[in-house]
N, C-alpha and C. Protein backbone atom coordinates (compact mmCIF):
# COMPACT_ATOMS: atom_id res chain seq x y z
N UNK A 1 81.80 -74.98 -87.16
CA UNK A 1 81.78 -74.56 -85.78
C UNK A 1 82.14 -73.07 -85.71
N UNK A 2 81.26 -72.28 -85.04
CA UNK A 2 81.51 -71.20 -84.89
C UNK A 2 82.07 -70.62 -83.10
N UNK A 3 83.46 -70.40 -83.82
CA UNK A 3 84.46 -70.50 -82.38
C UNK A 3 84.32 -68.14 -82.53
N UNK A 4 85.51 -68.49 -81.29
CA UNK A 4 85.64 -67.45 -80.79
C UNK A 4 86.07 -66.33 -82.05
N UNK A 5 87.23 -67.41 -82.12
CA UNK A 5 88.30 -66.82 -83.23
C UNK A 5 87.58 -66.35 -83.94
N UNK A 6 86.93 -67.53 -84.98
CA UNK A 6 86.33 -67.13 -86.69
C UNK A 6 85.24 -65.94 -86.56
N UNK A 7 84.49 -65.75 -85.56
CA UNK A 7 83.30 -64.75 -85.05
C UNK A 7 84.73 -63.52 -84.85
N UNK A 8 85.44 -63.24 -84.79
CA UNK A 8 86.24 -62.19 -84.21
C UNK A 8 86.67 -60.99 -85.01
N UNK A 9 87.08 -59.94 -85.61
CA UNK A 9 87.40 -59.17 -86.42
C UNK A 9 88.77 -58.31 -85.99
N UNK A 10 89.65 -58.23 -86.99
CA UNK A 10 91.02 -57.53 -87.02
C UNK A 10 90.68 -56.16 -85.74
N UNK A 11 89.60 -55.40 -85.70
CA UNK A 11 89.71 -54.61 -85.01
C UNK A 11 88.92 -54.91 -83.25
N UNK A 12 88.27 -56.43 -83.15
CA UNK A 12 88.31 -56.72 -82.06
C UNK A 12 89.15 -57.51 -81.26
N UNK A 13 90.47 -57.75 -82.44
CA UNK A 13 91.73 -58.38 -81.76
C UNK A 13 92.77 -57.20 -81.45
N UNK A 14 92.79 -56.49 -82.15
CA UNK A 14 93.82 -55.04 -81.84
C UNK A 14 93.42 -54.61 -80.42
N UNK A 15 91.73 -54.34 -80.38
CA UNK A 15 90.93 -53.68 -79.27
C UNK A 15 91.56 -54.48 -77.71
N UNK A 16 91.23 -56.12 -77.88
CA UNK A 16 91.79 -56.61 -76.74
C UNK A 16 93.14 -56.96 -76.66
N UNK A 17 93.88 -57.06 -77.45
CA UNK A 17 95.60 -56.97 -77.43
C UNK A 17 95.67 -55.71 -76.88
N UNK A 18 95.42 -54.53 -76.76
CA UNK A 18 95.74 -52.86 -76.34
C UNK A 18 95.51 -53.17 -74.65
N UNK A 19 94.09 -53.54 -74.42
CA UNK A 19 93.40 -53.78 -73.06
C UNK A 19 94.44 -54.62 -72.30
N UNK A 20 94.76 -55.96 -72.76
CA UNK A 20 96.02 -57.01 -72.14
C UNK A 20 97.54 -55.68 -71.84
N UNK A 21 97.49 -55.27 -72.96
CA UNK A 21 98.69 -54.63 -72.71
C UNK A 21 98.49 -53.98 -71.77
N UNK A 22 97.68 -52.81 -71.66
CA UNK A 22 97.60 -52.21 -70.74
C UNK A 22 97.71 -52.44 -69.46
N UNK A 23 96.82 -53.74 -68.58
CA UNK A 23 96.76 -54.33 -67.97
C UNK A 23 98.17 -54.97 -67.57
N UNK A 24 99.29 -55.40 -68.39
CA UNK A 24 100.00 -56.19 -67.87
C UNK A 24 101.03 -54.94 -67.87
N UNK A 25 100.84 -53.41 -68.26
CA UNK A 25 101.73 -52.67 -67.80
C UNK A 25 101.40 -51.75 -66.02
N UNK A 26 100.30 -52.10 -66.31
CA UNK A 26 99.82 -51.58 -64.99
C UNK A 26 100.60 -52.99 -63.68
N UNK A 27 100.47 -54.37 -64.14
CA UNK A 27 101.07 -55.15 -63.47
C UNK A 27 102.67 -54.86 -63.12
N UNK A 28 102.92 -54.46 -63.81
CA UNK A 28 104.79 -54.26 -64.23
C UNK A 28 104.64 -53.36 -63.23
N UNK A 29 104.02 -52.13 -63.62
CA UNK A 29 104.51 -51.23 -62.54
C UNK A 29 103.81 -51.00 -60.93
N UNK A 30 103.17 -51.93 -60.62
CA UNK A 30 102.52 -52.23 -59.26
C UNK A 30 103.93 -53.64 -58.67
N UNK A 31 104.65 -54.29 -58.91
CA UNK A 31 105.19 -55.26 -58.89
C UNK A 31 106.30 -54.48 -59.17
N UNK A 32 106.69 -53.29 -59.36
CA UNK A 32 107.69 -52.27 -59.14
C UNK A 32 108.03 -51.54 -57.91
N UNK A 33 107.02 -51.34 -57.64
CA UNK A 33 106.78 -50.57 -56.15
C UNK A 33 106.93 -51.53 -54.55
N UNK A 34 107.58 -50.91 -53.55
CA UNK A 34 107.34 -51.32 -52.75
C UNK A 34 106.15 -51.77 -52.02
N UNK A 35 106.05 -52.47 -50.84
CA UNK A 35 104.81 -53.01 -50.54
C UNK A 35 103.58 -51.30 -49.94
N UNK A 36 104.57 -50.59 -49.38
CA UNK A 36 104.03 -49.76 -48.69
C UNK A 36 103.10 -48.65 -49.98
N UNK A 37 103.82 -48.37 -51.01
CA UNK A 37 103.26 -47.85 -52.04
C UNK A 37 102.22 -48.17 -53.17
N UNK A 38 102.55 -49.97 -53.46
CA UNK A 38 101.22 -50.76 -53.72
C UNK A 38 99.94 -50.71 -52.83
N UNK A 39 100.03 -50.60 -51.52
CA UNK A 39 98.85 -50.02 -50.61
C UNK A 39 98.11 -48.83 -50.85
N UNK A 40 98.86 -47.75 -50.99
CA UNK A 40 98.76 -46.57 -51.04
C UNK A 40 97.96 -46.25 -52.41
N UNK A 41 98.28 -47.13 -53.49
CA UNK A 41 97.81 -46.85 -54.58
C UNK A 41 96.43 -47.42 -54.47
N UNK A 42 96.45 -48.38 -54.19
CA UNK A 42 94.64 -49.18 -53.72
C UNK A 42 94.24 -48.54 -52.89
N UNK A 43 94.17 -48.10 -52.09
CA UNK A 43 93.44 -46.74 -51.39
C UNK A 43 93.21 -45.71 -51.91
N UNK A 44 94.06 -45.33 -52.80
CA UNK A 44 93.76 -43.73 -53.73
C UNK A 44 92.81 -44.04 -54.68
N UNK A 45 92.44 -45.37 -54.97
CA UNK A 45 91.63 -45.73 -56.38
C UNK A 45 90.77 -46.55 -55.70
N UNK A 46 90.58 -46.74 -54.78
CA UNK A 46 89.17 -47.41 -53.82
C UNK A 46 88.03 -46.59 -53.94
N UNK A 47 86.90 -47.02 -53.88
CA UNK A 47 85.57 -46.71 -53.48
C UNK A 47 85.38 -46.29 -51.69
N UNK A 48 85.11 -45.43 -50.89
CA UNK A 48 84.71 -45.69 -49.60
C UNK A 48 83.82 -46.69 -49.48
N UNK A 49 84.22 -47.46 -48.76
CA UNK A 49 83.57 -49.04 -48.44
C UNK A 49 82.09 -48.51 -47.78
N UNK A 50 82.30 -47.31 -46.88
CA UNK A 50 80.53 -47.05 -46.61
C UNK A 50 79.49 -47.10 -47.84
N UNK A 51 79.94 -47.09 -48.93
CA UNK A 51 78.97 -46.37 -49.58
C UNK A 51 77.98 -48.11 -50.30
N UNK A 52 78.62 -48.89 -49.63
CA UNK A 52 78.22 -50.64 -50.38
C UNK A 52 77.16 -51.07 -48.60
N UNK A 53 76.43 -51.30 -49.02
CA UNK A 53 75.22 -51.72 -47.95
C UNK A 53 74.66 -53.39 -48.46
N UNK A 54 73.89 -54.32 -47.68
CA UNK A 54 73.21 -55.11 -47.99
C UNK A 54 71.52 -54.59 -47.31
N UNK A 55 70.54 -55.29 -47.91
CA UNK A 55 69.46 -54.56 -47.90
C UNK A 55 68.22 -55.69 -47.88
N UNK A 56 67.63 -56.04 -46.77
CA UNK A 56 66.66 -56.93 -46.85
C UNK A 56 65.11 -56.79 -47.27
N UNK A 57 64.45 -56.79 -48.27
CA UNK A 57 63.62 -56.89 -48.23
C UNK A 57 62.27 -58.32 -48.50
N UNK A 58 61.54 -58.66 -47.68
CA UNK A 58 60.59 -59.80 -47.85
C UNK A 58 61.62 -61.02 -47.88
N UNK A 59 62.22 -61.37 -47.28
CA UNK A 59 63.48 -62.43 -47.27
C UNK A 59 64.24 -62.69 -48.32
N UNK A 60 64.68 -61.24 -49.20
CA UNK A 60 65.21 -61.49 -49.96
C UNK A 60 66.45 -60.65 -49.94
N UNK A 61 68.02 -60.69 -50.11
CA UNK A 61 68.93 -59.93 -49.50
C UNK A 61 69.17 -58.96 -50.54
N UNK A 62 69.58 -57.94 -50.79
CA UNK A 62 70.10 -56.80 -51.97
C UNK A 62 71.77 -56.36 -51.55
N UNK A 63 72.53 -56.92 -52.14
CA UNK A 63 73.49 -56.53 -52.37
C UNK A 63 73.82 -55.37 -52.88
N UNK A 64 74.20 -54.04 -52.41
CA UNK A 64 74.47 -52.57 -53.30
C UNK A 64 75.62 -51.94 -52.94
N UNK A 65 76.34 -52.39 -54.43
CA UNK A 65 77.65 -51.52 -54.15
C UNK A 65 77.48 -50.36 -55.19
N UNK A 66 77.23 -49.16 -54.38
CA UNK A 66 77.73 -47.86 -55.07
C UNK A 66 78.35 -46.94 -55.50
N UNK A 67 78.20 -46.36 -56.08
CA UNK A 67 78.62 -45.22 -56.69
C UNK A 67 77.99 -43.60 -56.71
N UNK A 68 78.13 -42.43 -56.45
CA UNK A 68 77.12 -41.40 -56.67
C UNK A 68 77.68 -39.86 -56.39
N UNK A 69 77.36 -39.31 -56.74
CA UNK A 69 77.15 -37.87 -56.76
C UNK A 69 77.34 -37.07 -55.41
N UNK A 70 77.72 -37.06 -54.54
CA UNK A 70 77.95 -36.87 -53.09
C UNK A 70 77.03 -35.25 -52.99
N UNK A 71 77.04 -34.29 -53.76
CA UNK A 71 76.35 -33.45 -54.12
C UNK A 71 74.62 -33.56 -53.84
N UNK A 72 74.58 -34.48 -54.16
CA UNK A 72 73.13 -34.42 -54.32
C UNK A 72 72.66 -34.70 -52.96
N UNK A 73 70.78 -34.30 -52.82
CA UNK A 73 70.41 -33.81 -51.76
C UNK A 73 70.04 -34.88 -51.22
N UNK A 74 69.88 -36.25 -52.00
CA UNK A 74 69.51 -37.55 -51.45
C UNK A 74 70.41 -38.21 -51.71
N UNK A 75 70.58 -39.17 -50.33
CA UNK A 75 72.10 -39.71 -49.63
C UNK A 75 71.53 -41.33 -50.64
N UNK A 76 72.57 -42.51 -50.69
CA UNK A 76 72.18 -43.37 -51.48
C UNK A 76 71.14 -44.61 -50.89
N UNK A 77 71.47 -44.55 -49.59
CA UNK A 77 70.76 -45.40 -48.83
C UNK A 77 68.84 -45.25 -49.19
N UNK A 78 68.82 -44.18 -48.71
CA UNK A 78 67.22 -43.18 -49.12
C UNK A 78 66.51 -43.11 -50.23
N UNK A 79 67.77 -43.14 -51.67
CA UNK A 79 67.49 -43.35 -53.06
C UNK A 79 66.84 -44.69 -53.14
N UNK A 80 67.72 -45.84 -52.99
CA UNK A 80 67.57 -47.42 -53.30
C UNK A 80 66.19 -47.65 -52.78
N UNK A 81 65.91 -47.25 -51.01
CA UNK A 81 64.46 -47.36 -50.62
C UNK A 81 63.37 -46.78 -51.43
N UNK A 82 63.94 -45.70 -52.13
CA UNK A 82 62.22 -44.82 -52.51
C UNK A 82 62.39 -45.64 -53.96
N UNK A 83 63.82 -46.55 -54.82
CA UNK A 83 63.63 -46.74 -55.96
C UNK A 83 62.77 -47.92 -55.67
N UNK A 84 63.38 -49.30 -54.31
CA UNK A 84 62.39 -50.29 -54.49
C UNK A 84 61.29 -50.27 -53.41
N UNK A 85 60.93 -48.81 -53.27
CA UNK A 85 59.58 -48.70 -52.58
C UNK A 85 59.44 -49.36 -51.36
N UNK A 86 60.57 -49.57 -50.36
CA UNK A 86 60.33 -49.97 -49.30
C UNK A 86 60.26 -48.56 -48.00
N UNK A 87 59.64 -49.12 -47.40
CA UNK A 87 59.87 -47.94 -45.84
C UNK A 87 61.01 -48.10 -45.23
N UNK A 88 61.20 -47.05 -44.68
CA UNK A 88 62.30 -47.05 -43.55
C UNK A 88 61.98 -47.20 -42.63
């Protein structure tokens, strides 16, 4: 039987032991903080919620949460249409 374990290698157990750690130090110190400052930190490391749209095309729904370049001359909404070729 080929399990998780035996498929696994010394340096893809180090790799996710580091990741856990990390993770459960980031827990430690969120569970340190008051409530008002655990807020504060999820807002500083949020996405602007405008930038996630749903998108119908032919009865089919598109879920798009983004990411992008704020720079650039095309806004994301405008991109997604000209990528799946729909009109506005």
């Amino acid at each position: 039987m080929d399990s998780y374990i035996e498929g696994t290698t010394k340096e893809q157990f180090i790799e996710d032991t580091t990741i856990r750690e990390a993770i459960n130090n980031i827990y430690d110190m969120l569970a340190d903080l008051p409530k008002e400052k655990r807020l504060a930190f999820f807002k500083q490391i949020s996405k602007p919620k405008d930038l996630d749209f749903v998108k119908e095309i032919d009865d089919i729904y598109y879920v798009v949460c983004a990411h992008f370049n704020r720079a650039q001359r095309e806004n994301m909404i405008t991109k997604v249409n000209r990528v799946l070729g729909a009109e506005v």
